[in-house]
PDB file of N, CA and C in Angstrom:
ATOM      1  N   UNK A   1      -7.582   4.860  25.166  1.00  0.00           N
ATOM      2  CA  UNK A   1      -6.695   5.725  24.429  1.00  0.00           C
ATOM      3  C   UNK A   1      -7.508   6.603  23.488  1.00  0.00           C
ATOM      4  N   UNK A   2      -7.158   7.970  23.487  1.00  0.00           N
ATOM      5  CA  UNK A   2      -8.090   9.146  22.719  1.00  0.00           C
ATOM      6  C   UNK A   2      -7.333   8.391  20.854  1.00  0.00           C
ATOM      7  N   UNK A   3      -8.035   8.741  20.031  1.00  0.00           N
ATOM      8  CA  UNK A   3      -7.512   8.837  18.662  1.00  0.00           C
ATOM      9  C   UNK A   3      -8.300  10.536  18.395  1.00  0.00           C
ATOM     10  N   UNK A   4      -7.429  10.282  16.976  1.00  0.00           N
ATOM     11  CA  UNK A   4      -7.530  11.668  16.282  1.00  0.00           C
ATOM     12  C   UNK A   4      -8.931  11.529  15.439  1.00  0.00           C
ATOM     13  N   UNK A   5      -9.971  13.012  15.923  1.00  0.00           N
ATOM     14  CA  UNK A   5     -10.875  12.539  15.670  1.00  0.00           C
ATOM     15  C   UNK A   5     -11.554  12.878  13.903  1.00  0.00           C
ATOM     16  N   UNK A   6     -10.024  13.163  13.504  1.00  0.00           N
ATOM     17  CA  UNK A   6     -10.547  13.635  11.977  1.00  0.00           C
ATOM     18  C   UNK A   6      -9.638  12.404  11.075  1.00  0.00           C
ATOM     19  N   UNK A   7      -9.285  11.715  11.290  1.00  0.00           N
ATOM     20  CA  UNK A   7      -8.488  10.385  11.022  1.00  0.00           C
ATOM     21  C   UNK A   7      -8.200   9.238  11.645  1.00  0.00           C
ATOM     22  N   UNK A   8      -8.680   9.154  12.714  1.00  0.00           N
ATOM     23  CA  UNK A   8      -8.485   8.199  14.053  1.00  0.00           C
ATOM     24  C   UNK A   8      -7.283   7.651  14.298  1.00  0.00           C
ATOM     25  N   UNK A   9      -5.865   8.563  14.023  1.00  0.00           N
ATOM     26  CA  UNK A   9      -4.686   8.087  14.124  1.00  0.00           C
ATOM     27  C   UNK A   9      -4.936   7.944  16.427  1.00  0.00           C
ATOM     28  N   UNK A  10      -4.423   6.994  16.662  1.00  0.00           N
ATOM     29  CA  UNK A  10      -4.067   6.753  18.259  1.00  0.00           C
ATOM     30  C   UNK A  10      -2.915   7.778  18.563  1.00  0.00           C
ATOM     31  N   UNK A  11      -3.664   8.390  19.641  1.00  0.00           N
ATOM     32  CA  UNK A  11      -3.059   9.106  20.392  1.00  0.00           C
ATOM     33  C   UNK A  11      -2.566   9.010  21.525  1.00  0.00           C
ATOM     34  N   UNK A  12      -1.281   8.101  21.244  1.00  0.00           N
ATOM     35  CA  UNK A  12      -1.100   7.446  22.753  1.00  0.00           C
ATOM     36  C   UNK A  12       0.246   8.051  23.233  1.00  0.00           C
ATOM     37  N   UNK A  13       0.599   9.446  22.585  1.00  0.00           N
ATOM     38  CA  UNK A  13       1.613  10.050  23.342  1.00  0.00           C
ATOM     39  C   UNK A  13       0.978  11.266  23.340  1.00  0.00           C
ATOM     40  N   UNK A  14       1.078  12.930  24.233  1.00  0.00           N
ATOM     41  CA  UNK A  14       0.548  13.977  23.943  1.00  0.00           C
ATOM     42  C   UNK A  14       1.060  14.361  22.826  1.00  0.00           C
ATOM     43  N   UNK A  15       2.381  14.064  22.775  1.00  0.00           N
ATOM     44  CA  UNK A  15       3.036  15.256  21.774  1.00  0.00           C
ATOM     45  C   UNK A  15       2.410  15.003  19.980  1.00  0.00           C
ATOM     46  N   UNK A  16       1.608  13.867  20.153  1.00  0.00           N
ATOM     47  CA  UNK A  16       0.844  14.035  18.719  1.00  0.00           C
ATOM     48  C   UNK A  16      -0.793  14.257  18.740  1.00  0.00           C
ATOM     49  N   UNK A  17      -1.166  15.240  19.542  1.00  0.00           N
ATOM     50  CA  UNK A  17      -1.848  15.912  19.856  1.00  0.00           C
ATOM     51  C   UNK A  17      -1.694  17.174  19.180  1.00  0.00           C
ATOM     52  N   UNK A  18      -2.363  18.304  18.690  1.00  0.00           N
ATOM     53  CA  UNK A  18      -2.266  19.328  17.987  1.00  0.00           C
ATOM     54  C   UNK A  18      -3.140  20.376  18.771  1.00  0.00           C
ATOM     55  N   UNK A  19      -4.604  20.336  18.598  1.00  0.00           N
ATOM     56  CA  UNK A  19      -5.502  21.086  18.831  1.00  0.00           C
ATOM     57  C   UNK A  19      -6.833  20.005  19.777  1.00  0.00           C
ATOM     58  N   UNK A  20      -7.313  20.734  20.182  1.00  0.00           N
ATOM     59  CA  UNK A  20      -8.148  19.777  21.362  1.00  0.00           C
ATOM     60  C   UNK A  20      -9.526  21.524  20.743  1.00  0.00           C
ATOM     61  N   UNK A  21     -10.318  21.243  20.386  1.00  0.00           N
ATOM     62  CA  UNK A  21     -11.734  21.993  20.264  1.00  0.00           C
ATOM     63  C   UNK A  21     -13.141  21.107  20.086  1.00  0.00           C
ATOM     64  N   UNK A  22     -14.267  22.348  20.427  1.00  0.00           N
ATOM     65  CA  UNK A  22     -15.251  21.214  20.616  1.00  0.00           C
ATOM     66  C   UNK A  22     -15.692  20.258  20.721  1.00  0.00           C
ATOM     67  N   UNK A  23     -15.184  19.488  22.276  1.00  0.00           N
ATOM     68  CA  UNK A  23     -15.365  18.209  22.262  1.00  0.00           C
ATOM     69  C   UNK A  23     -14.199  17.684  20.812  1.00  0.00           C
ATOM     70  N   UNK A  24     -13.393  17.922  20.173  1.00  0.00           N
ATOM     71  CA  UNK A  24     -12.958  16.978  19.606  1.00  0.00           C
ATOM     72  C   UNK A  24     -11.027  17.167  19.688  1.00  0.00           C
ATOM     73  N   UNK A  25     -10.518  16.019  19.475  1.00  0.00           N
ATOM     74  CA  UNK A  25      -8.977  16.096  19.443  1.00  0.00           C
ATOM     75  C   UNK A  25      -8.000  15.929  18.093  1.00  0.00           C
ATOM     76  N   UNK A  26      -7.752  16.499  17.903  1.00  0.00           N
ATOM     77  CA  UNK A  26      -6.995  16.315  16.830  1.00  0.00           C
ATOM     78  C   UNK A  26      -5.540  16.384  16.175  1.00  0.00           C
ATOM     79  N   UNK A  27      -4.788  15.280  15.914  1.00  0.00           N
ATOM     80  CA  UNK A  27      -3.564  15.228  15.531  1.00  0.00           C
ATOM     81  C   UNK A  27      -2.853  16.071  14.858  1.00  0.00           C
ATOM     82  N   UNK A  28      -1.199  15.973  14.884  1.00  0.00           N
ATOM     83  CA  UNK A  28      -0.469  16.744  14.415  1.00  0.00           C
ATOM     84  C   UNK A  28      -0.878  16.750  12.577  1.00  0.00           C
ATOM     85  N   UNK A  29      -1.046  15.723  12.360  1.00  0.00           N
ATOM     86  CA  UNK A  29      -1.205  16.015  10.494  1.00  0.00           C
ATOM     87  C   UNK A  29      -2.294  16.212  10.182  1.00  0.00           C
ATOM     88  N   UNK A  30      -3.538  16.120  10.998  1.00  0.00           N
ATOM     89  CA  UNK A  30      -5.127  16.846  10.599  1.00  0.00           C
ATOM     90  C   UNK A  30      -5.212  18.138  10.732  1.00  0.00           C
ATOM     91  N   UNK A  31      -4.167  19.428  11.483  1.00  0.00           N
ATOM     92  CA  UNK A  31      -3.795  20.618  12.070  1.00  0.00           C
ATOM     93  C   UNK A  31      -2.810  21.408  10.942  1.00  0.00           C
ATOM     94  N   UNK A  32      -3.632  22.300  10.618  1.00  0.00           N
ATOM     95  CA  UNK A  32      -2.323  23.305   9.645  1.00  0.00           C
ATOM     96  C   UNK A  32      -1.177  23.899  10.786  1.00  0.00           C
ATOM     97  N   UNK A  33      -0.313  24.853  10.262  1.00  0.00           N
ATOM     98  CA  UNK A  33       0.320  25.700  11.130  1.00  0.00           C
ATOM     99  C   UNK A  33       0.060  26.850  11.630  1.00  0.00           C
ATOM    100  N   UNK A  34      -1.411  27.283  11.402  1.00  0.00           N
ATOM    101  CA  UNK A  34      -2.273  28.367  12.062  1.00  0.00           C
ATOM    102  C   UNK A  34      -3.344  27.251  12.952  1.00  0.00           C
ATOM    103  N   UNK A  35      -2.831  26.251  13.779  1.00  0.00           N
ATOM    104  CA  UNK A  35      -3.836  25.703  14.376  1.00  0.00           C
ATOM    105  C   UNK A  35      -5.114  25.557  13.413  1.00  0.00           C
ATOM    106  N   UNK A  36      -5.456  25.574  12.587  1.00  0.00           N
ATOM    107  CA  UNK A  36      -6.851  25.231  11.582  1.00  0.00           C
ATOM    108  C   UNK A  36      -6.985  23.843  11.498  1.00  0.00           C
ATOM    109  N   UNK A  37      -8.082  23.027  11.257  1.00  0.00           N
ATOM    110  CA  UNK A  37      -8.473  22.001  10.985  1.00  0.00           C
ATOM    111  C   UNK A  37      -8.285  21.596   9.765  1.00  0.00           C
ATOM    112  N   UNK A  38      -7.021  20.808   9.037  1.00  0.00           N
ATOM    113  CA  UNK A  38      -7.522  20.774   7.611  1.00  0.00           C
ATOM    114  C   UNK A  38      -8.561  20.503   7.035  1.00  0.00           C
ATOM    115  N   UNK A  39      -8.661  20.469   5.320  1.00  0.00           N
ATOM    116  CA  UNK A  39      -9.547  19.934   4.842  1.00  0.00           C
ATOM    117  C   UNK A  39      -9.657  18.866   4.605  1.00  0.00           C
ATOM    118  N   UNK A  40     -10.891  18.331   4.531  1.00  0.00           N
ATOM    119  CA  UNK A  40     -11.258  17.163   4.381  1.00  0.00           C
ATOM    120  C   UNK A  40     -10.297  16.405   2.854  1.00  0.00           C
ATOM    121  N   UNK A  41     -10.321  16.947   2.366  1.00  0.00           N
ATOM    122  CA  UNK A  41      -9.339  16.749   1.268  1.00  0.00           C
ATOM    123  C   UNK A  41      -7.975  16.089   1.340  1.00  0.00           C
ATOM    124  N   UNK A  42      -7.883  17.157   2.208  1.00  0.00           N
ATOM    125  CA  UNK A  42      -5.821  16.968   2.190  1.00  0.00           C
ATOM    126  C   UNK A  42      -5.712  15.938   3.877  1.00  0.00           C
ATOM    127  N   UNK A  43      -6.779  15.543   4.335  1.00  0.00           N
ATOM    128  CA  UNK A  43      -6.920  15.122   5.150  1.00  0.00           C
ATOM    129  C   UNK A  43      -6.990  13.334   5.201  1.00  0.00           C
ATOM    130  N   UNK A  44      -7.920  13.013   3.859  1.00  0.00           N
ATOM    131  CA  UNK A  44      -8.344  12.103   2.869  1.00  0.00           C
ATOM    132  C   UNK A  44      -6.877  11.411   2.174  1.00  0.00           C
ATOM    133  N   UNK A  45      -6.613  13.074   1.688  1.00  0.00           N
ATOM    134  CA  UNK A  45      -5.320  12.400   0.727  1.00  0.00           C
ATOM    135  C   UNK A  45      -4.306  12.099   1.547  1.00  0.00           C
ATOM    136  N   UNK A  46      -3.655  12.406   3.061  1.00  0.00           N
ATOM    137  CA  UNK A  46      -2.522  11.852   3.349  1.00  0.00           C
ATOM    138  C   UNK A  46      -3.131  10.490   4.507  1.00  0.00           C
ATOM    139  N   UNK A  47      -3.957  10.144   4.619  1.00  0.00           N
ATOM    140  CA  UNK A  47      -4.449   8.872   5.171  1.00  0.00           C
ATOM    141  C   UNK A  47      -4.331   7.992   3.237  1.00  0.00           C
ATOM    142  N   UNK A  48      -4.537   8.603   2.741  1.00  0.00           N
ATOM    143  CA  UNK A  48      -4.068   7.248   1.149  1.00  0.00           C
ATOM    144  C   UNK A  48      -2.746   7.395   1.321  1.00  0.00           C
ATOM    145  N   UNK A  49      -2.072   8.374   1.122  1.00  0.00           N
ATOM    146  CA  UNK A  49      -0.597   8.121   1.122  1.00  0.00           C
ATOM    147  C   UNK A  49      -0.255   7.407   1.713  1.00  0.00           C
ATOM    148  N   UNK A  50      -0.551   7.677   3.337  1.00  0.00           N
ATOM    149  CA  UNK A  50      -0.123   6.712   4.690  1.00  0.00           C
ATOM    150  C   UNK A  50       0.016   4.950   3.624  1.00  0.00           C
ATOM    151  N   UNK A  51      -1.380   4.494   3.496  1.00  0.00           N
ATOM    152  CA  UNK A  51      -1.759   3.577   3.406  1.00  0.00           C
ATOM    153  C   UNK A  51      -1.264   2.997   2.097  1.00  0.00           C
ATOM    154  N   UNK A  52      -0.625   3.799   1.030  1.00  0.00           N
ATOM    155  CA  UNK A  52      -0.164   3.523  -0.042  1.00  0.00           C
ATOM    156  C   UNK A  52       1.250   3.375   0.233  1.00  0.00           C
ATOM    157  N   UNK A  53       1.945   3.903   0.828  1.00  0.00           N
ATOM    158  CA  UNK A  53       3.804   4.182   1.558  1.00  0.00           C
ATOM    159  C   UNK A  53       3.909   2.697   2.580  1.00  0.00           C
ATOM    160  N   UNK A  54       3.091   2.744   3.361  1.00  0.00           N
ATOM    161  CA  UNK A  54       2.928   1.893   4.598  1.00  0.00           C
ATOM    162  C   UNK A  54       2.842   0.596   4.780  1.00  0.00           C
ATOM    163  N   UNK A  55       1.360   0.615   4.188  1.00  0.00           N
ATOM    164  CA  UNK A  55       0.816  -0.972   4.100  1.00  0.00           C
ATOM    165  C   UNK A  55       0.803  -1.211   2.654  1.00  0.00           C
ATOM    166  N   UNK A  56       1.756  -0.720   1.640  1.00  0.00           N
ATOM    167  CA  UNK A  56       1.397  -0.993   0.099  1.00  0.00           C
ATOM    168  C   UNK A  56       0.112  -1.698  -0.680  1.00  0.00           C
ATOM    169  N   UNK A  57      -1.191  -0.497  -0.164  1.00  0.00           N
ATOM    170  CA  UNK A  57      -1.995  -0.761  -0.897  1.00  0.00           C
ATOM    171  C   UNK A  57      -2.410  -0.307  -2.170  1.00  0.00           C
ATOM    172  N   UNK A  58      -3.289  -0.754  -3.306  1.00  0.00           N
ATOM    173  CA  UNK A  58      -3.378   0.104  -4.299  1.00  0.00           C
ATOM    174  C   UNK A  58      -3.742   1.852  -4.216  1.00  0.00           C
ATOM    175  N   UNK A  59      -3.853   2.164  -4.638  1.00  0.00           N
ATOM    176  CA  UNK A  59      -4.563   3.508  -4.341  1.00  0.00           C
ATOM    177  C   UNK A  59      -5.852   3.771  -4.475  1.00  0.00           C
ATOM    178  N   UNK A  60      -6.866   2.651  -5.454  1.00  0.00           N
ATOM    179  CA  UNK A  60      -8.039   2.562  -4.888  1.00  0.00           C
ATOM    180  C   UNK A  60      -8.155   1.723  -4.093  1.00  0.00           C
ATOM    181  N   UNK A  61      -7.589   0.842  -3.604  1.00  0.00           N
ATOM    182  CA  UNK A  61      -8.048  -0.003  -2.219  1.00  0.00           C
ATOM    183  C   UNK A  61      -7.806   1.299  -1.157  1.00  0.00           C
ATOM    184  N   UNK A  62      -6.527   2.117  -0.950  1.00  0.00           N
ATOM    185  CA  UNK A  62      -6.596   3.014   0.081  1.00  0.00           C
ATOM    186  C   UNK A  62      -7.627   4.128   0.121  1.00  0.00           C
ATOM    187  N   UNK A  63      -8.429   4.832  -0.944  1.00  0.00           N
ATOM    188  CA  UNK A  63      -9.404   5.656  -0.753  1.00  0.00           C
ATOM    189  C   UNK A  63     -10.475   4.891  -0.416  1.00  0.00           C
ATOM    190  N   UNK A  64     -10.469   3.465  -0.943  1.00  0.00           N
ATOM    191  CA  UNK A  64     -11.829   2.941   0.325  1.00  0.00           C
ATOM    192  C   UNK A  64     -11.749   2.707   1.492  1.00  0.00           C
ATOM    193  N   UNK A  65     -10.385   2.422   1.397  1.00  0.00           N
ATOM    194  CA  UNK A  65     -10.217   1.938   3.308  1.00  0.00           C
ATOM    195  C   UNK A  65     -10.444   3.602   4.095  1.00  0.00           C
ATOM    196  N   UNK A  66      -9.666   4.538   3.774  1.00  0.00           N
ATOM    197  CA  UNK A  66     -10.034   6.159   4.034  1.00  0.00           C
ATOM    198  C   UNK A  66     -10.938   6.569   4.347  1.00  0.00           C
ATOM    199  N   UNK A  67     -12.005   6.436   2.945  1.00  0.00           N
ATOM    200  CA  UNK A  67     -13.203   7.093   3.345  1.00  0.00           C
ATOM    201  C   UNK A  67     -13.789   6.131   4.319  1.00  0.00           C
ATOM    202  N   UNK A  68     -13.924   4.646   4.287  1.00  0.00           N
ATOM    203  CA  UNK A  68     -14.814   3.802   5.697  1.00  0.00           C
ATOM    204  C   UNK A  68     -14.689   4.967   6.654  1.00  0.00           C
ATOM    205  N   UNK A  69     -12.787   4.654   6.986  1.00  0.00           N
ATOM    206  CA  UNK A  69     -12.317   5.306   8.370  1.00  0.00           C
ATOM    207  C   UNK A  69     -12.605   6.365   8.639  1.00  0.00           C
ATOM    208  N   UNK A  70     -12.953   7.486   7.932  1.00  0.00           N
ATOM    209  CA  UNK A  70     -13.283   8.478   7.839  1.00  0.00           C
ATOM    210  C   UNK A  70     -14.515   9.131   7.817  1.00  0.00           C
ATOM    211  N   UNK A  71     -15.532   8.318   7.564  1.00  0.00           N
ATOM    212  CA  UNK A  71     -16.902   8.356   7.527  1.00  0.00           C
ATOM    213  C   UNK A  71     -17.472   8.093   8.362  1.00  0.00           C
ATOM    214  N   UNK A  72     -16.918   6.897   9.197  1.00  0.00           N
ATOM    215  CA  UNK A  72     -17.459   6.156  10.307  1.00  0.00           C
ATOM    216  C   UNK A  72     -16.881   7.286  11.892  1.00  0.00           C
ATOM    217  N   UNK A  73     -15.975   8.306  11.212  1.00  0.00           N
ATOM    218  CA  UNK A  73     -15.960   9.319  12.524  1.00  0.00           C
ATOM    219  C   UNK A  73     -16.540  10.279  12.794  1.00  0.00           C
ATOM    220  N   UNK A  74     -16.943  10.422  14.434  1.00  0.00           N
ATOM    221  CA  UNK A  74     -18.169  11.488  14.550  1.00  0.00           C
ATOM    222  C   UNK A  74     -17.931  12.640  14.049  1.00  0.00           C
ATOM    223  N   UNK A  75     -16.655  13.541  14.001  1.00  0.00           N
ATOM    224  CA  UNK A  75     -16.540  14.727  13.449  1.00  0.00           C
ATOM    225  C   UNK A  75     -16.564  14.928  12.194  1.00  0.00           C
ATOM    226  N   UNK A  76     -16.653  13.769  11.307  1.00  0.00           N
ATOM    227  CA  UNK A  76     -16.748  13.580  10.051  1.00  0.00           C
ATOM    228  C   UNK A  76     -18.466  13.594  10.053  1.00  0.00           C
ATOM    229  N   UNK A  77     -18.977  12.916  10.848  1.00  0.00           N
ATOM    230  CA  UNK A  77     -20.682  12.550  10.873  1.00  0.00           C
ATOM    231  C   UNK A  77     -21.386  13.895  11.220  1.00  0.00           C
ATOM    232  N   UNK A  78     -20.435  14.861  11.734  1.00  0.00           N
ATOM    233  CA  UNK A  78     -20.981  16.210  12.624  1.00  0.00           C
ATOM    234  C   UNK A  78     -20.604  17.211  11.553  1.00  0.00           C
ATOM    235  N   UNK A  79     -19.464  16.726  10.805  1.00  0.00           N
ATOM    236  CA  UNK A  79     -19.193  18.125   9.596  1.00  0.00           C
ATOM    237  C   UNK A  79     -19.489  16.913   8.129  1.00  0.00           C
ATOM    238  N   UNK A  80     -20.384  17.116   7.229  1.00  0.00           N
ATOM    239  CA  UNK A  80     -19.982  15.977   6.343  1.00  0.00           C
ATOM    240  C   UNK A  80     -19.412  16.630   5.019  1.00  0.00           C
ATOM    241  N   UNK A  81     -18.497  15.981   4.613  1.00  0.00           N
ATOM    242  CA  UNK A  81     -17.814  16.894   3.114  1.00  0.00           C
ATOM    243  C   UNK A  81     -18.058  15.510   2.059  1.00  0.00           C
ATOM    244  N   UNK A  82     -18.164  16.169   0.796  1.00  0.00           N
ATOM    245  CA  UNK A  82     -17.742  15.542  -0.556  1.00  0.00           C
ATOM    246  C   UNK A  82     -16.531  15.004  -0.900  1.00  0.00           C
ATOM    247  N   UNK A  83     -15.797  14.367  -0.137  1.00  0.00           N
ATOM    248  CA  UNK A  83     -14.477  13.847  -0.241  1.00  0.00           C
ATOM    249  C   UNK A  83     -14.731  12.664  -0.054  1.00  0.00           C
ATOM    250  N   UNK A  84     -15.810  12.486   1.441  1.00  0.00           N
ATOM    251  CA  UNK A  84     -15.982  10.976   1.440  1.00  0.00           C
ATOM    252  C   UNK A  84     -17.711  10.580   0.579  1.00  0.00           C
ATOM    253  N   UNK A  85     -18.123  11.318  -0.188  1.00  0.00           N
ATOM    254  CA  UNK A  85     -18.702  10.010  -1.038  1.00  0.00           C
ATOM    255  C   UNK A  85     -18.040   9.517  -1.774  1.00  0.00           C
ATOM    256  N   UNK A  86     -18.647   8.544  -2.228  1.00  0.00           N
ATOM    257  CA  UNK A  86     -17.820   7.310  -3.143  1.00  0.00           C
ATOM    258  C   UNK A  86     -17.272   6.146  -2.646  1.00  0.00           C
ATOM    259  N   UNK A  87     -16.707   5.165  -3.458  1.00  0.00           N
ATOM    260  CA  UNK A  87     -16.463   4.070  -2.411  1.00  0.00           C
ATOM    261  C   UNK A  87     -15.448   3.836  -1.709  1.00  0.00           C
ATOM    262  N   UNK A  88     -16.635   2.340  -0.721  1.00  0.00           N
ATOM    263  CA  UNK A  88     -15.527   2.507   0.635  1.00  0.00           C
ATOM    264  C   UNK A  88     -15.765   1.076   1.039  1.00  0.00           C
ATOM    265  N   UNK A  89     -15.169   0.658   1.946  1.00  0.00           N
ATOM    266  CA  UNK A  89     -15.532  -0.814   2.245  1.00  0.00           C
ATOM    267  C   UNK A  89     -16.451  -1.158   2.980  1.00  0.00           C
ATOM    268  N   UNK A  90     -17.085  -2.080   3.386  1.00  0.00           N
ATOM    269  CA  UNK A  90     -18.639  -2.522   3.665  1.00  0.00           C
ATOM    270  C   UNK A  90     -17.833  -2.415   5.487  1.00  0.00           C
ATOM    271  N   UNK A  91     -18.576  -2.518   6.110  1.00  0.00           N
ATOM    272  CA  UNK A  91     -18.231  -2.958   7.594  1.00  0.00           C
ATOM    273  C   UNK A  91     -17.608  -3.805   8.102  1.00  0.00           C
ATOM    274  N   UNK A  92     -17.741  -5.039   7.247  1.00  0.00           N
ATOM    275  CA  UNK A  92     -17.525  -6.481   7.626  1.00  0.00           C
ATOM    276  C   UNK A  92     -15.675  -6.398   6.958  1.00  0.00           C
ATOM    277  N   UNK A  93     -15.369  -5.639   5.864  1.00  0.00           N
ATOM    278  CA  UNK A  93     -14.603  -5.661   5.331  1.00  0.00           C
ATOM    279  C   UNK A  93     -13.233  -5.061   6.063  1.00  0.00           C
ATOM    280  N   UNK A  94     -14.295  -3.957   6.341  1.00  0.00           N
ATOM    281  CA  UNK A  94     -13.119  -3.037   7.527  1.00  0.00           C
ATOM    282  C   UNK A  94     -12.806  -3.452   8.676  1.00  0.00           C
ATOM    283  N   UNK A  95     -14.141  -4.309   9.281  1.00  0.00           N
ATOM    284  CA  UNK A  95     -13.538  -4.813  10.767  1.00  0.00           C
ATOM    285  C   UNK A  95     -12.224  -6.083  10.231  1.00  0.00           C
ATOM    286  N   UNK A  96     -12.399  -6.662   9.153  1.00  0.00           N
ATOM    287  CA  UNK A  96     -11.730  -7.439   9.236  1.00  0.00           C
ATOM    288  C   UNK A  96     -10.496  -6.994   8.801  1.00  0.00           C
ATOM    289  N   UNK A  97     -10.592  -6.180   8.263  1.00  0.00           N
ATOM    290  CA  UNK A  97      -8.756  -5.305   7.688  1.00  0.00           C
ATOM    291  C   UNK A  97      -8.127  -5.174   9.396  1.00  0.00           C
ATOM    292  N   UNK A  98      -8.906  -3.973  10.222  1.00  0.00           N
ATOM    293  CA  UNK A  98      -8.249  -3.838  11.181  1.00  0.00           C
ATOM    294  C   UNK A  98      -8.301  -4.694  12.550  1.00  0.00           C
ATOM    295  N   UNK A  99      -8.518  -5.899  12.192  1.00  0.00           N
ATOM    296  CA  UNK A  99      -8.571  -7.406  12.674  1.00  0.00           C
ATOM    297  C   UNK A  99      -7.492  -7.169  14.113  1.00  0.00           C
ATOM    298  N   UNK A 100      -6.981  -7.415  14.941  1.00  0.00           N
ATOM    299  CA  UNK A 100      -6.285  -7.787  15.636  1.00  0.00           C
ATOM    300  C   UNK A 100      -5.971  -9.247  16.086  1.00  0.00           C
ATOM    301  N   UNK A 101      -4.466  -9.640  16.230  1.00  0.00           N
ATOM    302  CA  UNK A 101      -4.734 -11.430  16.839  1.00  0.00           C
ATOM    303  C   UNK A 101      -4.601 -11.512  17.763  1.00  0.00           C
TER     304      UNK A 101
END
């Protein structure tokens, strides 16, 4: 299954698909309404929301879980912004958040 490669939301229907460029895919909420890539910013901030609305985490537990997820993606590794320094959770921390049973 493709995920979104500026948030790694799963893309397991087309219709949350947005824009498909250079080698990369990207979801309906990483995509302005001129097809643009958001910013890393507003990109950052609604993966905390998600995670603050969703899974009721604090809001600094969700900018670390964010930036991991976000850091650890290649289009993030291929464009890098100032949104994701700062902290984030160790590896061991994150595999185990997104744990499966």
């Amino acid at each position: 299954m493709e995920i979104c490669s500026a948030c790694s939301m799963p893309l397991d229907n087309e219709g949350f698909v947005s824009l498909r460029k250079d080698g990369y895919v990207f979801c309906i909420y990483c995509v302005n309404e001129n097809k643009e890539i958001k910013s890393c910013e507003d990109i950052f901030e609604g993966g905390i929301q998600y995670f603050i609305n969703e899974e009721h985490f604090t809001r600094d537990y969700a900018e670390k879980v964010v930036r991991k997820n976000m850091y650890i993606l290649p289009y993030w590794q291929n464009n890098p912004a100032a949104c994701l320094e700062g902290d984030m959770l160790t590896d061991e921390e994150f595999q185990n958040l997104f744990k499966t049973s």
